[in-house]
PDB file of N, CA and C in Angstrom:
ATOM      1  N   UNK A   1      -9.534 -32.160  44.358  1.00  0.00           N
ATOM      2  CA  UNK A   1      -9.203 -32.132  42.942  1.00  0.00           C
ATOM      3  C   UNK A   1      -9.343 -30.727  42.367  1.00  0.00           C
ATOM      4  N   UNK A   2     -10.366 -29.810  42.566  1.00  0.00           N
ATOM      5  CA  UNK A   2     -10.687 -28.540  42.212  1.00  0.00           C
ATOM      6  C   UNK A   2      -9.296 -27.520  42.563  1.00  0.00           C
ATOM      7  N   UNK A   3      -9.038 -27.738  43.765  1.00  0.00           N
ATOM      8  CA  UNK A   3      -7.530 -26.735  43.865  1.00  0.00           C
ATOM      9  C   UNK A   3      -6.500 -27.631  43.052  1.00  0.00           C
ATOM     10  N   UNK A   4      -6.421 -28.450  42.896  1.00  0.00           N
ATOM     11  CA  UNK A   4      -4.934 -28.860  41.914  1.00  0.00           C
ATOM     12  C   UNK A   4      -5.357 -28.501  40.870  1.00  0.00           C
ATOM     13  N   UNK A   5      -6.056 -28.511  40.037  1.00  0.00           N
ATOM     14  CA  UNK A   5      -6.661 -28.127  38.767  1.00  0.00           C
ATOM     15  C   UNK A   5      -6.672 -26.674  38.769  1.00  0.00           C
ATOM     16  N   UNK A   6      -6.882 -26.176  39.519  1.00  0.00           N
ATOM     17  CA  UNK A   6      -6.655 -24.451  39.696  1.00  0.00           C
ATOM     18  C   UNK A   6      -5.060 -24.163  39.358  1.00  0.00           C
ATOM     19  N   UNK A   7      -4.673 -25.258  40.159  1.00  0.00           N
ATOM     20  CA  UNK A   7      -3.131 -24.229  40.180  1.00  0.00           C
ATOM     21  C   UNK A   7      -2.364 -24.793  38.778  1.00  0.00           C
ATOM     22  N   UNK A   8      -2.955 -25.743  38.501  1.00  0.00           N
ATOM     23  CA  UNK A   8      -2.192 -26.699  37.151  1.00  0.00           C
ATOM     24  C   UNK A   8      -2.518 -25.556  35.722  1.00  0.00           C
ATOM     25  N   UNK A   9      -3.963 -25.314  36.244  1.00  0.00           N
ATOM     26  CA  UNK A   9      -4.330 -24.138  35.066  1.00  0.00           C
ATOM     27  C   UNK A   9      -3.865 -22.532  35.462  1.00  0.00           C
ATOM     28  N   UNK A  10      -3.593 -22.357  36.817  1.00  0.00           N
ATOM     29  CA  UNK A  10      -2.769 -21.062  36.607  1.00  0.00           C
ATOM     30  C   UNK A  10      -1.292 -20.977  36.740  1.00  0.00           C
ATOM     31  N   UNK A  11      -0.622 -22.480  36.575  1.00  0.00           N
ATOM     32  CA  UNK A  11       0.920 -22.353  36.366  1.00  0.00           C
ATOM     33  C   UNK A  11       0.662 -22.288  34.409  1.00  0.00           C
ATOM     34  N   UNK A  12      -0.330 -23.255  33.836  1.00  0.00           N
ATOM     35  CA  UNK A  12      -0.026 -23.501  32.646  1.00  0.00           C
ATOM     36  C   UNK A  12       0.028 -22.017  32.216  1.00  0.00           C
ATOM     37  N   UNK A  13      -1.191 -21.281  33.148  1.00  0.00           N
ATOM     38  CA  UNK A  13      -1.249 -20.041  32.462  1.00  0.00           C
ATOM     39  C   UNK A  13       0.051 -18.750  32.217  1.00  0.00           C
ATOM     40  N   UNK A  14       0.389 -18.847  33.722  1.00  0.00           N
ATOM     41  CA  UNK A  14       1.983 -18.401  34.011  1.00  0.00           C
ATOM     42  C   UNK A  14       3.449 -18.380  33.063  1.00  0.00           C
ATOM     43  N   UNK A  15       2.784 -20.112  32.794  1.00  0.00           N
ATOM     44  CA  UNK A  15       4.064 -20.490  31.842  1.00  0.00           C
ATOM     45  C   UNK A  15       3.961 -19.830  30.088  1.00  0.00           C
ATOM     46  N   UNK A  16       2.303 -19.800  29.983  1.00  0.00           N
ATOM     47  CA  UNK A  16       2.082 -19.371  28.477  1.00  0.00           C
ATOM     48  C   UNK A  16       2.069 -17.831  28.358  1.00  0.00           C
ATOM     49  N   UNK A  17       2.275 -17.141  29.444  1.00  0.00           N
ATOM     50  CA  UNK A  17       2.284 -15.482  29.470  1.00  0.00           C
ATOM     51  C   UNK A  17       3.844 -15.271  29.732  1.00  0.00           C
ATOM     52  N   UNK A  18       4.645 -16.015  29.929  1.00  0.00           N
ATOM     53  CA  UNK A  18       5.916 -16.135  30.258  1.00  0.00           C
ATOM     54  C   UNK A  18       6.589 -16.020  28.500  1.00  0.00           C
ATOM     55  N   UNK A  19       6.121 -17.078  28.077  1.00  0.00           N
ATOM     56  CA  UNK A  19       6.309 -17.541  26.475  1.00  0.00           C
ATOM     57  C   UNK A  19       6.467 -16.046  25.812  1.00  0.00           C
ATOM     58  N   UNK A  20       4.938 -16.055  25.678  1.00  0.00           N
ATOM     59  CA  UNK A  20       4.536 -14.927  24.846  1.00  0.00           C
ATOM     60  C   UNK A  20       5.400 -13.496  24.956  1.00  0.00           C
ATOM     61  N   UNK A  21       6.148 -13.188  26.259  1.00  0.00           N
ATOM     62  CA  UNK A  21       6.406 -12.013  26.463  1.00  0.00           C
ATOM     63  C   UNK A  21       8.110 -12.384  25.891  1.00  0.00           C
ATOM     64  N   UNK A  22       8.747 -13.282  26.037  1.00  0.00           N
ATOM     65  CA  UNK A  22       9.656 -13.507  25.528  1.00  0.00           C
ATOM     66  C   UNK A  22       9.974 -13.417  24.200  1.00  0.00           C
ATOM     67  N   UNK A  23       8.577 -14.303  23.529  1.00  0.00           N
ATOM     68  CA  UNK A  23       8.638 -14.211  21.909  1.00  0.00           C
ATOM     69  C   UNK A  23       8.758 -12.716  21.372  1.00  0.00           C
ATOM     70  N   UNK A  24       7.689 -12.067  22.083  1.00  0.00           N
ATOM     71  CA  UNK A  24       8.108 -10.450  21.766  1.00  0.00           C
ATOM     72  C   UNK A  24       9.107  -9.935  21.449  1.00  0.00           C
ATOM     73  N   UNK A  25       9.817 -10.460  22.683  1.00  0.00           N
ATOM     74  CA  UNK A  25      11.532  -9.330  23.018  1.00  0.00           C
ATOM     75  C   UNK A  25      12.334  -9.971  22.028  1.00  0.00           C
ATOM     76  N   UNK A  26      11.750 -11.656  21.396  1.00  0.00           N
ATOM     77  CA  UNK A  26      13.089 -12.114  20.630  1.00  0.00           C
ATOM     78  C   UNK A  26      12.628 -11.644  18.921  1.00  0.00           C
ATOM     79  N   UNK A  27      11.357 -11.098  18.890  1.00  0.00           N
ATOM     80  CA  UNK A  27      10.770 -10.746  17.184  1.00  0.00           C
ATOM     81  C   UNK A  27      11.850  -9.805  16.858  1.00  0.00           C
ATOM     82  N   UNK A  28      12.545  -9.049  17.892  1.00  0.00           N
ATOM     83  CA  UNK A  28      12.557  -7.514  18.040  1.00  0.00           C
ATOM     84  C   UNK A  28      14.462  -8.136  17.445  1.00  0.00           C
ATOM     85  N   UNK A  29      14.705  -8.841  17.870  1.00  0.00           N
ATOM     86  CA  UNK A  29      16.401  -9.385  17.795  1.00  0.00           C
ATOM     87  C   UNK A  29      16.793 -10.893  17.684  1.00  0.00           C
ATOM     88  N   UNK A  30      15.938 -11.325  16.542  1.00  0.00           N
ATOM     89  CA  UNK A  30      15.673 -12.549  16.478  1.00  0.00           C
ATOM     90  C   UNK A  30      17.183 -13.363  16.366  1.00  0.00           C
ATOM     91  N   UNK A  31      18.117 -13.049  15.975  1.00  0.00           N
ATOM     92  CA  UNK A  31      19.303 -13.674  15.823  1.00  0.00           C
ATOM     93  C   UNK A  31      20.266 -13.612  17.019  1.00  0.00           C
ATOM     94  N   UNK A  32      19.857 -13.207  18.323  1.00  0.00           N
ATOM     95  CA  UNK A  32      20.594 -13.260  19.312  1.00  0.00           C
ATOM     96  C   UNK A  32      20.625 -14.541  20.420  1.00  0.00           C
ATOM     97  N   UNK A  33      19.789 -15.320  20.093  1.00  0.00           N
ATOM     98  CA  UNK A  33      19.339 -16.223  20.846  1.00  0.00           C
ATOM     99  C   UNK A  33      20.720 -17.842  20.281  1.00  0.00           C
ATOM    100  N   UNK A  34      20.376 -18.729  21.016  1.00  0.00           N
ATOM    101  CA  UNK A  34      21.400 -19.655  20.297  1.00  0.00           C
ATOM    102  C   UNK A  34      21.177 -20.331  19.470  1.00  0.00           C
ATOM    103  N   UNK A  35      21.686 -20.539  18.672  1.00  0.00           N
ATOM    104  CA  UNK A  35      21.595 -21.209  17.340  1.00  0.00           C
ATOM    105  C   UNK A  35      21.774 -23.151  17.717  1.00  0.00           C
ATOM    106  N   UNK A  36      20.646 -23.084  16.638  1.00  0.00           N
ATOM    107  CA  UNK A  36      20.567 -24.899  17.222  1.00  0.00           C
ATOM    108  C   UNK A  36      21.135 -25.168  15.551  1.00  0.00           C
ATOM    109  N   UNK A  37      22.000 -24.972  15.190  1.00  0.00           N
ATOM    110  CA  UNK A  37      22.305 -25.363  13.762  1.00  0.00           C
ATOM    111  C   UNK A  37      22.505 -26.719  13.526  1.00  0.00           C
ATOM    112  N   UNK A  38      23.961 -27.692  13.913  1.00  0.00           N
ATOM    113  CA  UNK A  38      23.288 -28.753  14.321  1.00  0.00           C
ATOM    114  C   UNK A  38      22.443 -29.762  14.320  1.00  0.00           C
ATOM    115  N   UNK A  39      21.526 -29.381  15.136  1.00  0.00           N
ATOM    116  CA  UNK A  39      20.052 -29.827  14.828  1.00  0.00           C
ATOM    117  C   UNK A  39      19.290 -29.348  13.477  1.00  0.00           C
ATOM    118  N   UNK A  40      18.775 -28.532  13.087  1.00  0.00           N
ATOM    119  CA  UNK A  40      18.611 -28.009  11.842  1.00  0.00           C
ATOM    120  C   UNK A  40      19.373 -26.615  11.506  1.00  0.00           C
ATOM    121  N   UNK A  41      19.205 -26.742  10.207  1.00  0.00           N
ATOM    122  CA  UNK A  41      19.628 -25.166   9.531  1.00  0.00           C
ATOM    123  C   UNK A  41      18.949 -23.940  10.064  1.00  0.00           C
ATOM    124  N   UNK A  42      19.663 -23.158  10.533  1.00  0.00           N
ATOM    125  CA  UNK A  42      18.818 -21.721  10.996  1.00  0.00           C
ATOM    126  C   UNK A  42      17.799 -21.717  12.118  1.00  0.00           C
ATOM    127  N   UNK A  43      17.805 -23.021  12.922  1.00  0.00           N
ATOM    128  CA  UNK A  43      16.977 -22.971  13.609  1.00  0.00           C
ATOM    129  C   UNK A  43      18.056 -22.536  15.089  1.00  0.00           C
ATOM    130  N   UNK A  44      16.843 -21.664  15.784  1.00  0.00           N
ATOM    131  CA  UNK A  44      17.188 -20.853  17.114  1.00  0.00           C
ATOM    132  C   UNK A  44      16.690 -21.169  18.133  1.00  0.00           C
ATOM    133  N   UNK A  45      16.900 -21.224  19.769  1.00  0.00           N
ATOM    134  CA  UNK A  45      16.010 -21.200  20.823  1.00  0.00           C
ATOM    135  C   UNK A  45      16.390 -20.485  21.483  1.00  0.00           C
ATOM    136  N   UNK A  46      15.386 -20.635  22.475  1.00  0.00           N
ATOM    137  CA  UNK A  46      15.485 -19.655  23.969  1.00  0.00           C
ATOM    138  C   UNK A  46      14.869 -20.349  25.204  1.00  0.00           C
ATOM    139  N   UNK A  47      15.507 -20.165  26.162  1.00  0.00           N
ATOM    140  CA  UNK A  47      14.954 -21.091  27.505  1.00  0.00           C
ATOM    141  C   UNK A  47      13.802 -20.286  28.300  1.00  0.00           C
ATOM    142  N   UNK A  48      12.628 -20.407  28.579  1.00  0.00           N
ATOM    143  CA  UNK A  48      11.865 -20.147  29.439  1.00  0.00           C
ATOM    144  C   UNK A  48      11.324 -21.166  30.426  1.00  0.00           C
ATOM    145  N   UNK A  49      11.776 -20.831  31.677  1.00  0.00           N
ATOM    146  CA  UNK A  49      11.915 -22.082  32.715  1.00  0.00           C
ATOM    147  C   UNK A  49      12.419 -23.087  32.184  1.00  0.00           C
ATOM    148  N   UNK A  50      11.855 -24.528  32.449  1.00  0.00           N
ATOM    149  CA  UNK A  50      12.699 -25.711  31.836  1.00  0.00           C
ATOM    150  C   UNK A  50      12.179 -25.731  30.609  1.00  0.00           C
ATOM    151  N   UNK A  51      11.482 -24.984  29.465  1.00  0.00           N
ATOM    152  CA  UNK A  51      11.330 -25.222  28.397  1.00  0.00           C
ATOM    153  C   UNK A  51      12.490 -24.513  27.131  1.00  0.00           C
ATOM    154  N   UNK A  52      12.818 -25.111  26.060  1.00  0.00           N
ATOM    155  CA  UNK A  52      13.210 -24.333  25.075  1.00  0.00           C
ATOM    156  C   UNK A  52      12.232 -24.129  23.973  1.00  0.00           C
ATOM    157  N   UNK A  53      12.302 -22.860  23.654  1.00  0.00           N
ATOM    158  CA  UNK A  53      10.969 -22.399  22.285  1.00  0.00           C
ATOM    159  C   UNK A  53      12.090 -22.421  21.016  1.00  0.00           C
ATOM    160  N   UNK A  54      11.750 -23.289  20.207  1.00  0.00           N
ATOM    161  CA  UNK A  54      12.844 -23.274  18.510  1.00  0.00           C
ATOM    162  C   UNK A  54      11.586 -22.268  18.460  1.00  0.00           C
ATOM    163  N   UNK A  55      12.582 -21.918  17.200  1.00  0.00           N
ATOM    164  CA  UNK A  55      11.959 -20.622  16.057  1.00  0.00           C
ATOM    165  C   UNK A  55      12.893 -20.834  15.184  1.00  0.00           C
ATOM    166  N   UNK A  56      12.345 -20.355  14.031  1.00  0.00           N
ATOM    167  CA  UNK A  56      13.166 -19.507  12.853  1.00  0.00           C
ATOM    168  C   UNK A  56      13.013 -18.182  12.826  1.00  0.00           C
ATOM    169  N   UNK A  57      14.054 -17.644  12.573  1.00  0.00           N
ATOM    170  CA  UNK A  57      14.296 -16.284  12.216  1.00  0.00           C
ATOM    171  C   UNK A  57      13.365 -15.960  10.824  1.00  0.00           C
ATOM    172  N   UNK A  58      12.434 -14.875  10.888  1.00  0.00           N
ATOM    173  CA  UNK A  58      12.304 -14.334   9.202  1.00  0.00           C
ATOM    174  C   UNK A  58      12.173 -12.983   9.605  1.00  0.00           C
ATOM    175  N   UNK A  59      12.355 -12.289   8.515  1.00  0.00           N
ATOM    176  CA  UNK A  59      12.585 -10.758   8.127  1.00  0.00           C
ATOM    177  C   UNK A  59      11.490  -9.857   9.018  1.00  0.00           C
ATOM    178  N   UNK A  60      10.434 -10.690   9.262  1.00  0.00           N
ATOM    179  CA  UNK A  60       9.270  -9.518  10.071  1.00  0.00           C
ATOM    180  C   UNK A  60       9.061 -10.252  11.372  1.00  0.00           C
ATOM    181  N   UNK A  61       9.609 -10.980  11.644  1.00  0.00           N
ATOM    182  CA  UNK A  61       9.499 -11.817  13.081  1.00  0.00           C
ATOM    183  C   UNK A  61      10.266 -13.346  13.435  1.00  0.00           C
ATOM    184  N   UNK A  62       9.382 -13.871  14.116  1.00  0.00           N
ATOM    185  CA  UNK A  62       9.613 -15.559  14.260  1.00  0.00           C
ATOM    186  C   UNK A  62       9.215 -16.366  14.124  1.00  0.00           C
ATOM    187  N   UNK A  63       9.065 -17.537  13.694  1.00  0.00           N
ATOM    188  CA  UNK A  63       8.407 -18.908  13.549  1.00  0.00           C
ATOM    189  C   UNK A  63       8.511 -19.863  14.673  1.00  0.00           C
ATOM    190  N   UNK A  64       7.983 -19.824  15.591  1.00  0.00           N
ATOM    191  CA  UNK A  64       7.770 -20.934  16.688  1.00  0.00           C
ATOM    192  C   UNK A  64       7.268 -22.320  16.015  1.00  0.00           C
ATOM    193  N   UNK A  65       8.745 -23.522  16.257  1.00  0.00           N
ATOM    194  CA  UNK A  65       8.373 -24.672  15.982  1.00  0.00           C
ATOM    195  C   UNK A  65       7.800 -25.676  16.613  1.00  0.00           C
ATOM    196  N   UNK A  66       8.509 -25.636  17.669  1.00  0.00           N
ATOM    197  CA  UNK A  66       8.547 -26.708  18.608  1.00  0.00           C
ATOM    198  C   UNK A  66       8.361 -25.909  20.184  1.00  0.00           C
ATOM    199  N   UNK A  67       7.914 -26.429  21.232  1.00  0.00           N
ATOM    200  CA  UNK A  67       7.987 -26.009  22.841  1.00  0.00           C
ATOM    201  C   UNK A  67       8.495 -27.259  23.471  1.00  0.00           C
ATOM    202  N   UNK A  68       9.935 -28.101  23.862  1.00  0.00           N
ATOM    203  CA  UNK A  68      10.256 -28.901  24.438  1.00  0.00           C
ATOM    204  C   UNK A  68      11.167 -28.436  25.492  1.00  0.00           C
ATOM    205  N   UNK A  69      10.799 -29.313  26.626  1.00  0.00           N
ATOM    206  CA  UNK A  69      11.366 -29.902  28.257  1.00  0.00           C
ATOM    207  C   UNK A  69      12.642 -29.796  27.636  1.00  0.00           C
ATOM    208  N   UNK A  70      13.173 -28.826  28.291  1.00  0.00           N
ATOM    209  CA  UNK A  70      14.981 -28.989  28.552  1.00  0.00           C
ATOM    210  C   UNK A  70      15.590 -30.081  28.625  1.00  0.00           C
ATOM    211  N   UNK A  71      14.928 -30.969  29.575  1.00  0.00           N
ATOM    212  CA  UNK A  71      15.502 -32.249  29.632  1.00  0.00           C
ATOM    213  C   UNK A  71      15.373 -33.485  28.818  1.00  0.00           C
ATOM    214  N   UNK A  72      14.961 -33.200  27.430  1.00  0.00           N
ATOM    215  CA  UNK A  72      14.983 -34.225  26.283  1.00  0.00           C
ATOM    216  C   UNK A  72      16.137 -33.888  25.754  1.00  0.00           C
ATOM    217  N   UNK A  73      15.871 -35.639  24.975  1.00  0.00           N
ATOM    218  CA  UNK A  73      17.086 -35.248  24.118  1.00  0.00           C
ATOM    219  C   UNK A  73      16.965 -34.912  23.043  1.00  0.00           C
ATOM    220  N   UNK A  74      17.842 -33.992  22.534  1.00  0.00           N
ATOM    221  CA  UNK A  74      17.520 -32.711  21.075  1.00  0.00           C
ATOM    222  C   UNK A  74      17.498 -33.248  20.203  1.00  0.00           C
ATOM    223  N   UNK A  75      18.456 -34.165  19.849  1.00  0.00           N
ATOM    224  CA  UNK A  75      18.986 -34.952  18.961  1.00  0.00           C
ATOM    225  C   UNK A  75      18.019 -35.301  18.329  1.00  0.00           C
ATOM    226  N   UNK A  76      17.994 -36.400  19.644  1.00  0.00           N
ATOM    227  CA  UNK A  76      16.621 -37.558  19.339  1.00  0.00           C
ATOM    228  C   UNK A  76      15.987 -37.333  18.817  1.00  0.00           C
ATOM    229  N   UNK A  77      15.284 -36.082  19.627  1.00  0.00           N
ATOM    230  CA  UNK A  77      13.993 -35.691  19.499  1.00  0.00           C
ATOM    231  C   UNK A  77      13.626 -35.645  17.854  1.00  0.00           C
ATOM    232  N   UNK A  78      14.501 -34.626  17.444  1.00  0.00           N
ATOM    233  CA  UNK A  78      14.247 -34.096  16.299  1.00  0.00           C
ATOM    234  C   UNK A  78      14.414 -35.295  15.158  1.00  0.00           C
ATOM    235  N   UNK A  79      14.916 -35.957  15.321  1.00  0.00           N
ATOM    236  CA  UNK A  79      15.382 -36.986  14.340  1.00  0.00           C
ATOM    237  C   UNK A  79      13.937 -38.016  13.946  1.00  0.00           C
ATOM    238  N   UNK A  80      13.057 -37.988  15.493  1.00  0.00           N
ATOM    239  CA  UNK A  80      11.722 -38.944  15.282  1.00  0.00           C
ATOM    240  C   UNK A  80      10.651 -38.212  13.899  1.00  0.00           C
TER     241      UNK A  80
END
């Protein structure tokens, strides 16, 4: 149990240093990413591994809303 728990906590970790370095590069050009309009007004994502990170765009950075599995449904999701 001790090694699965190792690696579960250094993928989670992987995956949350993955995040973070992305959010960076997107503060910097927040409107390049795809627009989930659609789904809501002004709202944006970006794929890191199978996840998408929403944000909103504002004038000094981003607003991280949501962190969901690629493989949901958007729709749905958002509608619950």
């Amino acid at each position: 149990m001790g090694t699965f728990v190792f690696i579960c906590r250094r993928s989670a970790s992987n995956l949350f240093d993955s995040i973070r370095n992305k959010c960076n590069l997107v503060t910097n050009f927040p409107n390049l990413d795809k627009n989930y309009y659609k789904i809501k007004p002004s709202l944006n994502g970006f794929f890191v591994d199978d996840y998408i990170i929403f944000y909103y765009p504002q004038t000094n950075g981003i607003i991280i809303t949501k962190v969901i599995n690629s493989c949901r449904d958007l729709e749905k999701f958002f509608s619950e």
